[in-house]
PDB file of N, CA and C in Angstrom:
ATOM      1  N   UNK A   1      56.557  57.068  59.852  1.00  0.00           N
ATOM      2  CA  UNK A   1      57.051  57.338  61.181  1.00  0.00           C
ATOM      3  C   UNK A   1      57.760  56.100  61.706  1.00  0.00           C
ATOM      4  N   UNK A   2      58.986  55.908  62.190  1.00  0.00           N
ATOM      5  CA  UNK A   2      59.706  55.072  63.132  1.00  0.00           C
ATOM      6  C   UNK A   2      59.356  54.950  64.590  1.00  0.00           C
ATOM      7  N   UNK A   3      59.255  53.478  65.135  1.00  0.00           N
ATOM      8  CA  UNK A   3      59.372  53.457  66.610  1.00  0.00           C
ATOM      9  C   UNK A   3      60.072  52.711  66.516  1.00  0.00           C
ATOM     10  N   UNK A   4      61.166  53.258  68.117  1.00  0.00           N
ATOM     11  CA  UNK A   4      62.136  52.950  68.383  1.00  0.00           C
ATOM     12  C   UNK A   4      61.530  51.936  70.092  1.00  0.00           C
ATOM     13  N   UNK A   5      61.696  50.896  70.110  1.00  0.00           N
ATOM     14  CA  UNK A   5      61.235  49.735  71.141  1.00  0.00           C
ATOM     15  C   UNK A   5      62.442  49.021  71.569  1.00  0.00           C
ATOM     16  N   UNK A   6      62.688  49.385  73.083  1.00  0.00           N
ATOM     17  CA  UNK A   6      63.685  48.689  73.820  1.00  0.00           C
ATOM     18  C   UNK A   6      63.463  47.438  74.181  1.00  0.00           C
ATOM     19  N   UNK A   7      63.971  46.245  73.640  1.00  0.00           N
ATOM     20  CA  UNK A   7      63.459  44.618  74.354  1.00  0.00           C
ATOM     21  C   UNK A   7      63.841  44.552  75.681  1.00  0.00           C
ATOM     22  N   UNK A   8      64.426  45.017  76.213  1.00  0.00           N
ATOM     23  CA  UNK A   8      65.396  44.770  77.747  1.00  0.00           C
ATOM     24  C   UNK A   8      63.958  44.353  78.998  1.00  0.00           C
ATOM     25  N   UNK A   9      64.102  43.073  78.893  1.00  0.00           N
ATOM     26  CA  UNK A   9      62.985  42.864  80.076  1.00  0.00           C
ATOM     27  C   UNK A   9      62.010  42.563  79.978  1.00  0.00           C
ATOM     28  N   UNK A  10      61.451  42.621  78.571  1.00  0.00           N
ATOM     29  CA  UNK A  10      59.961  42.687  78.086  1.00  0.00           C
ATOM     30  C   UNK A  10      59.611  41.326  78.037  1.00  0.00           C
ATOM     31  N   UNK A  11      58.447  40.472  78.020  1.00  0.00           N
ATOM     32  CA  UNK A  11      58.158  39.156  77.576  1.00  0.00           C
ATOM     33  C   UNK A  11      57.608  39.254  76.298  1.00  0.00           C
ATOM     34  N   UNK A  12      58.308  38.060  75.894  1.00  0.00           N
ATOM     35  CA  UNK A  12      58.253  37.877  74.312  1.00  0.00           C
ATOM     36  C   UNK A  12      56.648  38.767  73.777  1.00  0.00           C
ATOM     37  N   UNK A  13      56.101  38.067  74.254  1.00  0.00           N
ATOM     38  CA  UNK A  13      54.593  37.643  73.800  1.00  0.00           C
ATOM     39  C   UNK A  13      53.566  39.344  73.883  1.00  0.00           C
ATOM     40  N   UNK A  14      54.187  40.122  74.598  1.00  0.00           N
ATOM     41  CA  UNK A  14      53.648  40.791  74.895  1.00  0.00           C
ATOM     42  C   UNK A  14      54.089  42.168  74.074  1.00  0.00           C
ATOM     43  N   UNK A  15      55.805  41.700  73.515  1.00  0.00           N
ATOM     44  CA  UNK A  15      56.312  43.363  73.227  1.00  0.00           C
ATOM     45  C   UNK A  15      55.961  42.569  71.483  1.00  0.00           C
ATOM     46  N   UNK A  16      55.388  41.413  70.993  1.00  0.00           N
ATOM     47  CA  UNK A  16      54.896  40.754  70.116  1.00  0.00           C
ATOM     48  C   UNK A  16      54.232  41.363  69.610  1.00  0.00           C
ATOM     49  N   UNK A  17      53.049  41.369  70.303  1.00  0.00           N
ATOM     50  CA  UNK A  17      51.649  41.758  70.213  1.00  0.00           C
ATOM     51  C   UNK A  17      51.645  43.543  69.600  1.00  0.00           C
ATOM     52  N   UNK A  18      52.409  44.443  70.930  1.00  0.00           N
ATOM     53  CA  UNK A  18      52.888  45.540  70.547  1.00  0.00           C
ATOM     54  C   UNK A  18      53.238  45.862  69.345  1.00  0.00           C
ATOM     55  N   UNK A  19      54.121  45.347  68.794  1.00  0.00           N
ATOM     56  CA  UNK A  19      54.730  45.305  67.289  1.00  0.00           C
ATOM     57  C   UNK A  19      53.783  45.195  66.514  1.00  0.00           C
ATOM     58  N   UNK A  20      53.021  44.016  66.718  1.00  0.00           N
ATOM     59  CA  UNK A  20      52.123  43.762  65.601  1.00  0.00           C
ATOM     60  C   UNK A  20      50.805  44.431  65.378  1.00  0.00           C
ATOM     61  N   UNK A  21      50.343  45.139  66.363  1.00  0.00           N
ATOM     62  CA  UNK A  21      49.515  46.518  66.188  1.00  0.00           C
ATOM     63  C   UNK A  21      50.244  47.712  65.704  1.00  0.00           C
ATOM     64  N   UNK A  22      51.406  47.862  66.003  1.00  0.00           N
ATOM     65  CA  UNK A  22      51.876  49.142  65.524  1.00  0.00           C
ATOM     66  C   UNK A  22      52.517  49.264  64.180  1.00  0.00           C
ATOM     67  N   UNK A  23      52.652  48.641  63.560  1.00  0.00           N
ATOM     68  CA  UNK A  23      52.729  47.849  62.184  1.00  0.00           C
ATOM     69  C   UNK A  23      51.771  47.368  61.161  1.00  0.00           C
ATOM     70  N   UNK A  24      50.250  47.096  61.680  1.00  0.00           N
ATOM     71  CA  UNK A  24      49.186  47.238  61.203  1.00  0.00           C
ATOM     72  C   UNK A  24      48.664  48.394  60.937  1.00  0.00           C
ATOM     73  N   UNK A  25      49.365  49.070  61.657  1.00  0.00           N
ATOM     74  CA  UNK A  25      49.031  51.015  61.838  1.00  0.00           C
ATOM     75  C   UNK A  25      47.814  51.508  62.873  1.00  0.00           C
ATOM     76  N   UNK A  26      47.308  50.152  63.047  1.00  0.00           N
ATOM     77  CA  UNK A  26      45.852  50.612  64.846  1.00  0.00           C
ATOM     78  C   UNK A  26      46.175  51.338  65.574  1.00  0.00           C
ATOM     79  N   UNK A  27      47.602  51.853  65.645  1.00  0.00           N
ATOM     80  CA  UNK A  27      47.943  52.853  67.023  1.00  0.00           C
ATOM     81  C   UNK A  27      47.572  54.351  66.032  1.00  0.00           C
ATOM     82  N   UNK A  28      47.243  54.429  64.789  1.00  0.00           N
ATOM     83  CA  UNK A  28      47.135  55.719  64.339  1.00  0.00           C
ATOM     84  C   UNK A  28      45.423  55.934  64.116  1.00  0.00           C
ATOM     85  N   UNK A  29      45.017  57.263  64.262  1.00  0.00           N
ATOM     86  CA  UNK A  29      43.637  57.847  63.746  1.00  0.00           C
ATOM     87  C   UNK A  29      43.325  57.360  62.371  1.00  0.00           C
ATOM     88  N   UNK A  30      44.305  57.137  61.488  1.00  0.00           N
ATOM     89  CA  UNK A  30      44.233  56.973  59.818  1.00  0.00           C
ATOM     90  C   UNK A  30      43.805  55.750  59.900  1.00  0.00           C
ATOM     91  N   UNK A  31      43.858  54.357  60.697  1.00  0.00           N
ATOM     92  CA  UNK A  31      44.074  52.919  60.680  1.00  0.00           C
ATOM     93  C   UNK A  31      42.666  53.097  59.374  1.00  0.00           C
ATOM     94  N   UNK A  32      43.174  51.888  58.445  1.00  0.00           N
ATOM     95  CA  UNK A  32      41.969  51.195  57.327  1.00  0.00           C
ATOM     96  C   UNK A  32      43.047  50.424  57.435  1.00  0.00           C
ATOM     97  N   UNK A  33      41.740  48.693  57.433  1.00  0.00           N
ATOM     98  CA  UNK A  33      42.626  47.856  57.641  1.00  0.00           C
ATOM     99  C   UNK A  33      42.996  47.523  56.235  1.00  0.00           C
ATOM    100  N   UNK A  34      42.563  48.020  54.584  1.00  0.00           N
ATOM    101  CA  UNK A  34      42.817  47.126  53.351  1.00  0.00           C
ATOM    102  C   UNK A  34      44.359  48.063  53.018  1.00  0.00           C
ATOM    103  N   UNK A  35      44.604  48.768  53.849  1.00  0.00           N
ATOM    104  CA  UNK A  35      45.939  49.623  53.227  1.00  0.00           C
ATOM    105  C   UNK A  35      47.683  49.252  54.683  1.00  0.00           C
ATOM    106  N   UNK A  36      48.380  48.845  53.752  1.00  0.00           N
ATOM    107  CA  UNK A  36      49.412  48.388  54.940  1.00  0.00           C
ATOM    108  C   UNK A  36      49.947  48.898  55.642  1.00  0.00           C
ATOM    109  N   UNK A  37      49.766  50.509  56.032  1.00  0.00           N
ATOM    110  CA  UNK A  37      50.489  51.501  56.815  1.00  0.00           C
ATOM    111  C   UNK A  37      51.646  52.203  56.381  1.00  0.00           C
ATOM    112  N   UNK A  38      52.184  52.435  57.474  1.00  0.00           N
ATOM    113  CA  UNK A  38      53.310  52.801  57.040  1.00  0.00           C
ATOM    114  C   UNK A  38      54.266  52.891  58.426  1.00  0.00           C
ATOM    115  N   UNK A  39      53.964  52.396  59.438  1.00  0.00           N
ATOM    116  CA  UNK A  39      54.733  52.944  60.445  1.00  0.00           C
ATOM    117  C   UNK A  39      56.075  52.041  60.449  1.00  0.00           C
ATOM    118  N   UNK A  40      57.206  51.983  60.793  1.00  0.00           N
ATOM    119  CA  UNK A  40      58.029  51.204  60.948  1.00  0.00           C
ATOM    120  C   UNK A  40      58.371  51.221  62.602  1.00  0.00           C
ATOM    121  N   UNK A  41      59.172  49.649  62.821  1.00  0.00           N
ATOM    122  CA  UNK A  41      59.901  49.567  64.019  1.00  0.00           C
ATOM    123  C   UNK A  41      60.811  49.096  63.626  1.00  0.00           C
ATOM    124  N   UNK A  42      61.490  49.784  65.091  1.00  0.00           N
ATOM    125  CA  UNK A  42      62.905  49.199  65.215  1.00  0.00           C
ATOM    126  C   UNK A  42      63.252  48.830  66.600  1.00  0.00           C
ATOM    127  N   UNK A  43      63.510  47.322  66.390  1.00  0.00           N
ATOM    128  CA  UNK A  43      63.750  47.098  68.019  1.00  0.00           C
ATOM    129  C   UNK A  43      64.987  46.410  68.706  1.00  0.00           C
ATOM    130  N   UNK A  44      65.702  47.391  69.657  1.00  0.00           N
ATOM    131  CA  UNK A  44      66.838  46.901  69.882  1.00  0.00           C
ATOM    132  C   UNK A  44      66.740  46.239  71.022  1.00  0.00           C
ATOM    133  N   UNK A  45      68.051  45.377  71.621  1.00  0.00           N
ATOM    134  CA  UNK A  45      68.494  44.577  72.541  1.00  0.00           C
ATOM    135  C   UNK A  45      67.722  43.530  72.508  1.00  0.00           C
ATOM    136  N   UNK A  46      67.073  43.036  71.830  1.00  0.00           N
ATOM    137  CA  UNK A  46      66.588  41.962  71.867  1.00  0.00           C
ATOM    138  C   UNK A  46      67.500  40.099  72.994  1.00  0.00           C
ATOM    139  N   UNK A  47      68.914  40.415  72.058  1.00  0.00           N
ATOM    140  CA  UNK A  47      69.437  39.283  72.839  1.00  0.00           C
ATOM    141  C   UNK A  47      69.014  39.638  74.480  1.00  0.00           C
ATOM    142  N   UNK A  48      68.396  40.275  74.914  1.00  0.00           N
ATOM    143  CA  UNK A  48      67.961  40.664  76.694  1.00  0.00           C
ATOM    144  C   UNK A  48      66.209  40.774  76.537  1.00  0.00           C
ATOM    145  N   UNK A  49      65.647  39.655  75.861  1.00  0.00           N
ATOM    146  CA  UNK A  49      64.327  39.990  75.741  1.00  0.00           C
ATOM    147  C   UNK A  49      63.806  38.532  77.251  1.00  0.00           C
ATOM    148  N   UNK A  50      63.178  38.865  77.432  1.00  0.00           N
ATOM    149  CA  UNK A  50      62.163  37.936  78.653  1.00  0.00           C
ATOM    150  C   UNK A  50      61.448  37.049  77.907  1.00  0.00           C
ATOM    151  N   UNK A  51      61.599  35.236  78.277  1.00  0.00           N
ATOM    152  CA  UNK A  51      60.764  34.238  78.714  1.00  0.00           C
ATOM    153  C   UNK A  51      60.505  33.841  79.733  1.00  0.00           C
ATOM    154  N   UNK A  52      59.272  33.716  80.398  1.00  0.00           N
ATOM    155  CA  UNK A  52      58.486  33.424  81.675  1.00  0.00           C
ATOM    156  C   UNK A  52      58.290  31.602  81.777  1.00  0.00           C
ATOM    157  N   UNK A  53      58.673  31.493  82.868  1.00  0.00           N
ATOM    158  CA  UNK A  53      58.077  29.768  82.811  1.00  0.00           C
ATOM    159  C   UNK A  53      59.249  29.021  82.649  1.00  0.00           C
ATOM    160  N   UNK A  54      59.153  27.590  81.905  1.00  0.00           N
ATOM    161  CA  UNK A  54      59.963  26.848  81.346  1.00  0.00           C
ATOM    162  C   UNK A  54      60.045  26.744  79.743  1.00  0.00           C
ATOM    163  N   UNK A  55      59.615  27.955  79.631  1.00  0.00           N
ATOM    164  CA  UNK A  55      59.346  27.960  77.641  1.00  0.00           C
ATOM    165  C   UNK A  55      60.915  27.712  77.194  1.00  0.00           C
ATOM    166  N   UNK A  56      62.341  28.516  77.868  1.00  0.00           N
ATOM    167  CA  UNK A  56      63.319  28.418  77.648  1.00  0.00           C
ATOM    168  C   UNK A  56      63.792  27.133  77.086  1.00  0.00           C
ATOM    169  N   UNK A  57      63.504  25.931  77.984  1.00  0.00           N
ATOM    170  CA  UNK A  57      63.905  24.535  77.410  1.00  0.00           C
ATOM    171  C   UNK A  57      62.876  23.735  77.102  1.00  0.00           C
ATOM    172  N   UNK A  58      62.023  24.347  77.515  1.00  0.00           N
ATOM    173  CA  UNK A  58      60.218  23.200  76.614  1.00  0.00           C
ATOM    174  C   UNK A  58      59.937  23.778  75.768  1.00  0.00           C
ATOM    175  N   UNK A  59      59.811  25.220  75.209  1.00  0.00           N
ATOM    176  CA  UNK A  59      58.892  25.664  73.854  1.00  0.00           C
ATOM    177  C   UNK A  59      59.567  25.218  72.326  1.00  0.00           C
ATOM    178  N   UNK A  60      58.796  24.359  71.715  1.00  0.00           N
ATOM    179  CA  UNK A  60      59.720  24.062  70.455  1.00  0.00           C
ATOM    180  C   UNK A  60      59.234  24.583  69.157  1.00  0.00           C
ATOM    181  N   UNK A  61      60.004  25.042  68.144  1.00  0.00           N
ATOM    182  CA  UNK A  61      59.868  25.232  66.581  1.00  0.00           C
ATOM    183  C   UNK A  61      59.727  24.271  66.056  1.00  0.00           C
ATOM    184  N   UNK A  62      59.280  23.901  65.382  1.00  0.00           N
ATOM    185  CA  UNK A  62      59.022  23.371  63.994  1.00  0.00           C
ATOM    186  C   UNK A  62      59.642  23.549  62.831  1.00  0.00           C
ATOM    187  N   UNK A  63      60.173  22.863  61.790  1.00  0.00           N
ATOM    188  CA  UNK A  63      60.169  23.426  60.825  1.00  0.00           C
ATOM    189  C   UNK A  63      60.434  22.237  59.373  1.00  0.00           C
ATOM    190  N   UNK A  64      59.510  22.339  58.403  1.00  0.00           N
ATOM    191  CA  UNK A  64      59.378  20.685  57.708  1.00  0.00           C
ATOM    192  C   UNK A  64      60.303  21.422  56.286  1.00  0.00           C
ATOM    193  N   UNK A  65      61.105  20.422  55.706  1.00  0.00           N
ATOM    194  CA  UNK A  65      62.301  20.620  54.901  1.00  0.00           C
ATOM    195  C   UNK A  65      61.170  20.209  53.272  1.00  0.00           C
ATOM    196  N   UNK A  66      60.282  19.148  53.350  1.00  0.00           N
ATOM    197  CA  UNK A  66      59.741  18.909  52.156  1.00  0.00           C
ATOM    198  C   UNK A  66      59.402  17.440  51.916  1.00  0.00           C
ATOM    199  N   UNK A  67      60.773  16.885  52.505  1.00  0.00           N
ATOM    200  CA  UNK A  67      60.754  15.156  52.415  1.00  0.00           C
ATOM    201  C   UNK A  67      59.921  14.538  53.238  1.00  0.00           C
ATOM    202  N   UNK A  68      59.777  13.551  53.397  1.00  0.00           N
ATOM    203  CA  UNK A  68      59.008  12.670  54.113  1.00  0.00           C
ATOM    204  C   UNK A  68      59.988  12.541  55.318  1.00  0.00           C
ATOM    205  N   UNK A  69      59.365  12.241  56.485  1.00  0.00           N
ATOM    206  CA  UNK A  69      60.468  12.569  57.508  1.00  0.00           C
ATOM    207  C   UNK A  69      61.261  13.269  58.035  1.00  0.00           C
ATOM    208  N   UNK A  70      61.019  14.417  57.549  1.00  0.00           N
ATOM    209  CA  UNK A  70      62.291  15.159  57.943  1.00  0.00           C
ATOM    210  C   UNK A  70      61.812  16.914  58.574  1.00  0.00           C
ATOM    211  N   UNK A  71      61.083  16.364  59.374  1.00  0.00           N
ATOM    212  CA  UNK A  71      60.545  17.500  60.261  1.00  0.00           C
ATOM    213  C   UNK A  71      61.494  17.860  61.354  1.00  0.00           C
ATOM    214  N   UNK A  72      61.682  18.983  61.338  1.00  0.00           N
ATOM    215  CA  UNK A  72      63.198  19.300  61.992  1.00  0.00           C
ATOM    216  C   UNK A  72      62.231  20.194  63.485  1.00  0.00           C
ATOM    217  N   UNK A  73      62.936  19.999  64.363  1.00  0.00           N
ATOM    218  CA  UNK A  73      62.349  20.731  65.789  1.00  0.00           C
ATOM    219  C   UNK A  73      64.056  20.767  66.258  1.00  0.00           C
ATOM    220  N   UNK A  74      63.856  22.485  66.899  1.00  0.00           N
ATOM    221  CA  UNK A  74      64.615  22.939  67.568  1.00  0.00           C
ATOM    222  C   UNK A  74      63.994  23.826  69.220  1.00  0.00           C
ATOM    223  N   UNK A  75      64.843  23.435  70.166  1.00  0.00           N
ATOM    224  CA  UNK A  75      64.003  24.304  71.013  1.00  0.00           C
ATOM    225  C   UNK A  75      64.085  25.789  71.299  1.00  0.00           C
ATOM    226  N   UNK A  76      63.513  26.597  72.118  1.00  0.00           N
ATOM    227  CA  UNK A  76      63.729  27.988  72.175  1.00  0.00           C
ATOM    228  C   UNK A  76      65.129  28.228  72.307  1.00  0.00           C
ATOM    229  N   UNK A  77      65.698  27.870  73.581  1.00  0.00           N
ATOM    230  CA  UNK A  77      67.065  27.625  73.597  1.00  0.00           C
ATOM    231  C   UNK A  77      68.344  27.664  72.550  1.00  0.00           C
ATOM    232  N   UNK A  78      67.923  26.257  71.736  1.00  0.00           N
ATOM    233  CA  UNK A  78      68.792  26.306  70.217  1.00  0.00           C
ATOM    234  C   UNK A  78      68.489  27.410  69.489  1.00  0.00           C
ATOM    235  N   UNK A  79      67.569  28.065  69.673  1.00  0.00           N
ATOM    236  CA  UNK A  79      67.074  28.842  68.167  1.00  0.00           C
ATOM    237  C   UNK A  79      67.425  30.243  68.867  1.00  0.00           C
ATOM    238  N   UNK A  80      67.181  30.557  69.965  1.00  0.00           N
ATOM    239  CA  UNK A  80      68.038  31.485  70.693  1.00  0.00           C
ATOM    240  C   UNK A  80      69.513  31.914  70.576  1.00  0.00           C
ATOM    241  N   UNK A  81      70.384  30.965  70.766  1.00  0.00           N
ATOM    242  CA  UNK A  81      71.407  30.994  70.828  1.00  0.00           C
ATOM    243  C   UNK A  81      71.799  30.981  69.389  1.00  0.00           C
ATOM    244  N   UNK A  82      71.393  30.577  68.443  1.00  0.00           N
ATOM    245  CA  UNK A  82      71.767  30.606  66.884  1.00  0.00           C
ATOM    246  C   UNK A  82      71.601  31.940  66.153  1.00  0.00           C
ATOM    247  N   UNK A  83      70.169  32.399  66.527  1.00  0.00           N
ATOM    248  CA  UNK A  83      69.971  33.937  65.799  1.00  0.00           C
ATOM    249  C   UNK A  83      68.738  34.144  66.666  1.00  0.00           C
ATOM    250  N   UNK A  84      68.765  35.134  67.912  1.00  0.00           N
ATOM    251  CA  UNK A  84      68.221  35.535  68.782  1.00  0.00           C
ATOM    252  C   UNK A  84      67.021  36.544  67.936  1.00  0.00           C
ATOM    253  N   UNK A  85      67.302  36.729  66.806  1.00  0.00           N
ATOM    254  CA  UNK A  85      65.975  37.346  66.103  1.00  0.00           C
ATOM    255  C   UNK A  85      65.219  37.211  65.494  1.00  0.00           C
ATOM    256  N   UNK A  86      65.229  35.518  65.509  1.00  0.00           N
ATOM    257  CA  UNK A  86      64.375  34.687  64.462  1.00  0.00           C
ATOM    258  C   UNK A  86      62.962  34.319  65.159  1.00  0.00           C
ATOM    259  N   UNK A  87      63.290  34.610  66.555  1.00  0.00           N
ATOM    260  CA  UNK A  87      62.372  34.214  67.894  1.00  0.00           C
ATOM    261  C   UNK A  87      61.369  35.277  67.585  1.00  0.00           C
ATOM    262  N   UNK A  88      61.763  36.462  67.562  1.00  0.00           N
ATOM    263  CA  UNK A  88      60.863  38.003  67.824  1.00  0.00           C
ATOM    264  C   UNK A  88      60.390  37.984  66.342  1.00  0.00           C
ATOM    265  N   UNK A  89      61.118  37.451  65.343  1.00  0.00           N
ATOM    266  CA  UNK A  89      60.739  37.493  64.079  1.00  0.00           C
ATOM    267  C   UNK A  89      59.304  37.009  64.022  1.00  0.00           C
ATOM    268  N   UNK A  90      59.475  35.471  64.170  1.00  0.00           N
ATOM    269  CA  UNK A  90      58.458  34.785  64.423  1.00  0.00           C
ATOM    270  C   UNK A  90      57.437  34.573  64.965  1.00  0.00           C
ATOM    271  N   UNK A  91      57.610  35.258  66.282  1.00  0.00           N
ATOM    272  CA  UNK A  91      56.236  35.623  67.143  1.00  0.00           C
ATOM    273  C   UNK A  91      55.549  37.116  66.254  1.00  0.00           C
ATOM    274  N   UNK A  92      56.058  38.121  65.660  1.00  0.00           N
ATOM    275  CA  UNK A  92      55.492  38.756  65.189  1.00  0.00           C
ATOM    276  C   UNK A  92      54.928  38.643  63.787  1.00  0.00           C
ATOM    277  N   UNK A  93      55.523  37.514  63.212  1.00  0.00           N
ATOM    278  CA  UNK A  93      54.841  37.181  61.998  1.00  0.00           C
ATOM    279  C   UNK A  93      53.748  36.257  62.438  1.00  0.00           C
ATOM    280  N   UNK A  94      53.542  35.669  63.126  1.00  0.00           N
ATOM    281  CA  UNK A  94      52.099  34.503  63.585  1.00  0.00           C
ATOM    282  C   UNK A  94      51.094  35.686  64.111  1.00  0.00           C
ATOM    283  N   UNK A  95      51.517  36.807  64.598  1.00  0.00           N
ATOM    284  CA  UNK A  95      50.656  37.426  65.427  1.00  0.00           C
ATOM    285  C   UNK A  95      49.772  38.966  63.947  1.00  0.00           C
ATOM    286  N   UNK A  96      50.766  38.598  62.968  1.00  0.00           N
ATOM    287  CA  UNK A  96      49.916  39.089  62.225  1.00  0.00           C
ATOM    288  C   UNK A  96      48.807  38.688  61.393  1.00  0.00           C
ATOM    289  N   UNK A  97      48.073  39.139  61.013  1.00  0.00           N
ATOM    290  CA  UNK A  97      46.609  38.945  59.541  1.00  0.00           C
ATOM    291  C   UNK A  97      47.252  38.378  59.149  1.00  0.00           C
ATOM    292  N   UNK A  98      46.441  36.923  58.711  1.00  0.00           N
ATOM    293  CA  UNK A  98      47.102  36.091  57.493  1.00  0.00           C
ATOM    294  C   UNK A  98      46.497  36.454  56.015  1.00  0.00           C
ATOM    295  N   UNK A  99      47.439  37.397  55.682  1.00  0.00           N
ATOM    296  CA  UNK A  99      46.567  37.973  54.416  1.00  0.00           C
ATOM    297  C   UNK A  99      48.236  38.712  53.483  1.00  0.00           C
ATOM    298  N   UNK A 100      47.734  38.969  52.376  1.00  0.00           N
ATOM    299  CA  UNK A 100      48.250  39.302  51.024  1.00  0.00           C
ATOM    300  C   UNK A 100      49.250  40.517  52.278  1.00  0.00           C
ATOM    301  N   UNK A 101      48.836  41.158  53.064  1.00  0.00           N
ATOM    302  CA  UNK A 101      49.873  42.081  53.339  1.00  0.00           C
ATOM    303  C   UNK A 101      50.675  42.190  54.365  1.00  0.00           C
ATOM    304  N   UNK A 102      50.670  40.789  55.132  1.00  0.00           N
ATOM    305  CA  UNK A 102      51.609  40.306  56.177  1.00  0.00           C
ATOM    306  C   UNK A 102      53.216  40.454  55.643  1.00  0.00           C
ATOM    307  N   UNK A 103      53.349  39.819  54.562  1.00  0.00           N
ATOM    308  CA  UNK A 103      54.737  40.089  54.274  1.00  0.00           C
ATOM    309  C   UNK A 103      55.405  41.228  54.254  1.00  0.00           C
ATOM    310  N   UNK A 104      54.408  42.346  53.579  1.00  0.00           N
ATOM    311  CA  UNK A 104      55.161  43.659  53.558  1.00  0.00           C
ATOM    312  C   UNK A 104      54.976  44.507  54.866  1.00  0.00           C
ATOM    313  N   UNK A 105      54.323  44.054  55.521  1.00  0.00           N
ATOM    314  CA  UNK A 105      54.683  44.929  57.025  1.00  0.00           C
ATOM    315  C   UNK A 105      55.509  44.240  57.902  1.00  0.00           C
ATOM    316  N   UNK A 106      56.121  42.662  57.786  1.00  0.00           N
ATOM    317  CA  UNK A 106      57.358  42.510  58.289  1.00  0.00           C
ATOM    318  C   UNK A 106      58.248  43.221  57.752  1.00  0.00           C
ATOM    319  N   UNK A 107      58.443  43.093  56.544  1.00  0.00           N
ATOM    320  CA  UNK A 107      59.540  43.950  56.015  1.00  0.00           C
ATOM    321  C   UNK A 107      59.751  45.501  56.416  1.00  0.00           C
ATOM    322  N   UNK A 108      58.497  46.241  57.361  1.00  0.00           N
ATOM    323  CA  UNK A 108      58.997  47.253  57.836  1.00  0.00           C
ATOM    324  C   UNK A 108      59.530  47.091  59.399  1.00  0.00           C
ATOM    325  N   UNK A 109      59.933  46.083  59.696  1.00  0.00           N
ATOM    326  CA  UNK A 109      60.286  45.427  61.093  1.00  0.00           C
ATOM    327  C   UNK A 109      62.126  45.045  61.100  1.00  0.00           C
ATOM    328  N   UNK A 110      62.534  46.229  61.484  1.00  0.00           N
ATOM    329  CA  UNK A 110      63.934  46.257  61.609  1.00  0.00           C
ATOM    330  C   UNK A 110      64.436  45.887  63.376  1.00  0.00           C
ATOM    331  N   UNK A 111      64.798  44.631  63.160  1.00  0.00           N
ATOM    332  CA  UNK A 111      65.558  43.964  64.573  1.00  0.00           C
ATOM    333  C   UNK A 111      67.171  44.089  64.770  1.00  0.00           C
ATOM    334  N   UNK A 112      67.350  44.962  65.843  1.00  0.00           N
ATOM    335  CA  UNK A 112      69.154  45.258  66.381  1.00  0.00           C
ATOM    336  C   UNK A 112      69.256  44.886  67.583  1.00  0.00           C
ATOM    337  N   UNK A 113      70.259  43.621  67.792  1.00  0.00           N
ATOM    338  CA  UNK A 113      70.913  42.707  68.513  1.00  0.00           C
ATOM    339  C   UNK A 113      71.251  43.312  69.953  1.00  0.00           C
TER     340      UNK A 113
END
């Protein structure tokens, strides 16, 4: 089954969370958590998704290349403006089970701009 999820307005954190239950499959009667579901999303308008606060220019990424030194930080802002779906990506991959089947239920997580 597909859900179709409008970002327009929503705060990050919250249409996050959403995703990441409905993708685990908990919104269905069938839910067992050792089997990966099957539901998919799809969520549009994202570039119109809601941050609350000053997360816009204080919340920062991370991200380490391998070398010594070379821990790269970008803020919401930069990483916004570069690929506005790496944000929603990311909050919904932290917000899932860290387990063998996180990867394949992102992969049922289709994001439109």
């Amino acid at each position: 089954m597909e859900h179709v999820i409008d970002a327009t307005n929503q705060p990050l954190g919250r249409l996050a969370s959403h995703i990441a239950v409905v993708l685990q499959g908990k919104n269905s009667p069938k839910y067992n958590p050792r089997l990966p579901g099957t539901e998919r999303v799809v969520v549009t308008h994202v570039s119109k998704i809601l941050v609350t606060g000053n997360k816009y220019t204080q919340k920062t990424y991370y991200k380490h290349t391998g070398y010594m030194g070379h821990l790269k930080e970008k803020t919401y802002k930069q990483v916004f403006e570069e690929n506005p779906d790496r944000v929603l990506r990311d909050a919904v991959y932290n917000m899932l089970p860290k387990n063998r089947l996180r990867n394949g239920r992102l992969q049922r997580l289709t994001i439109k701009l």
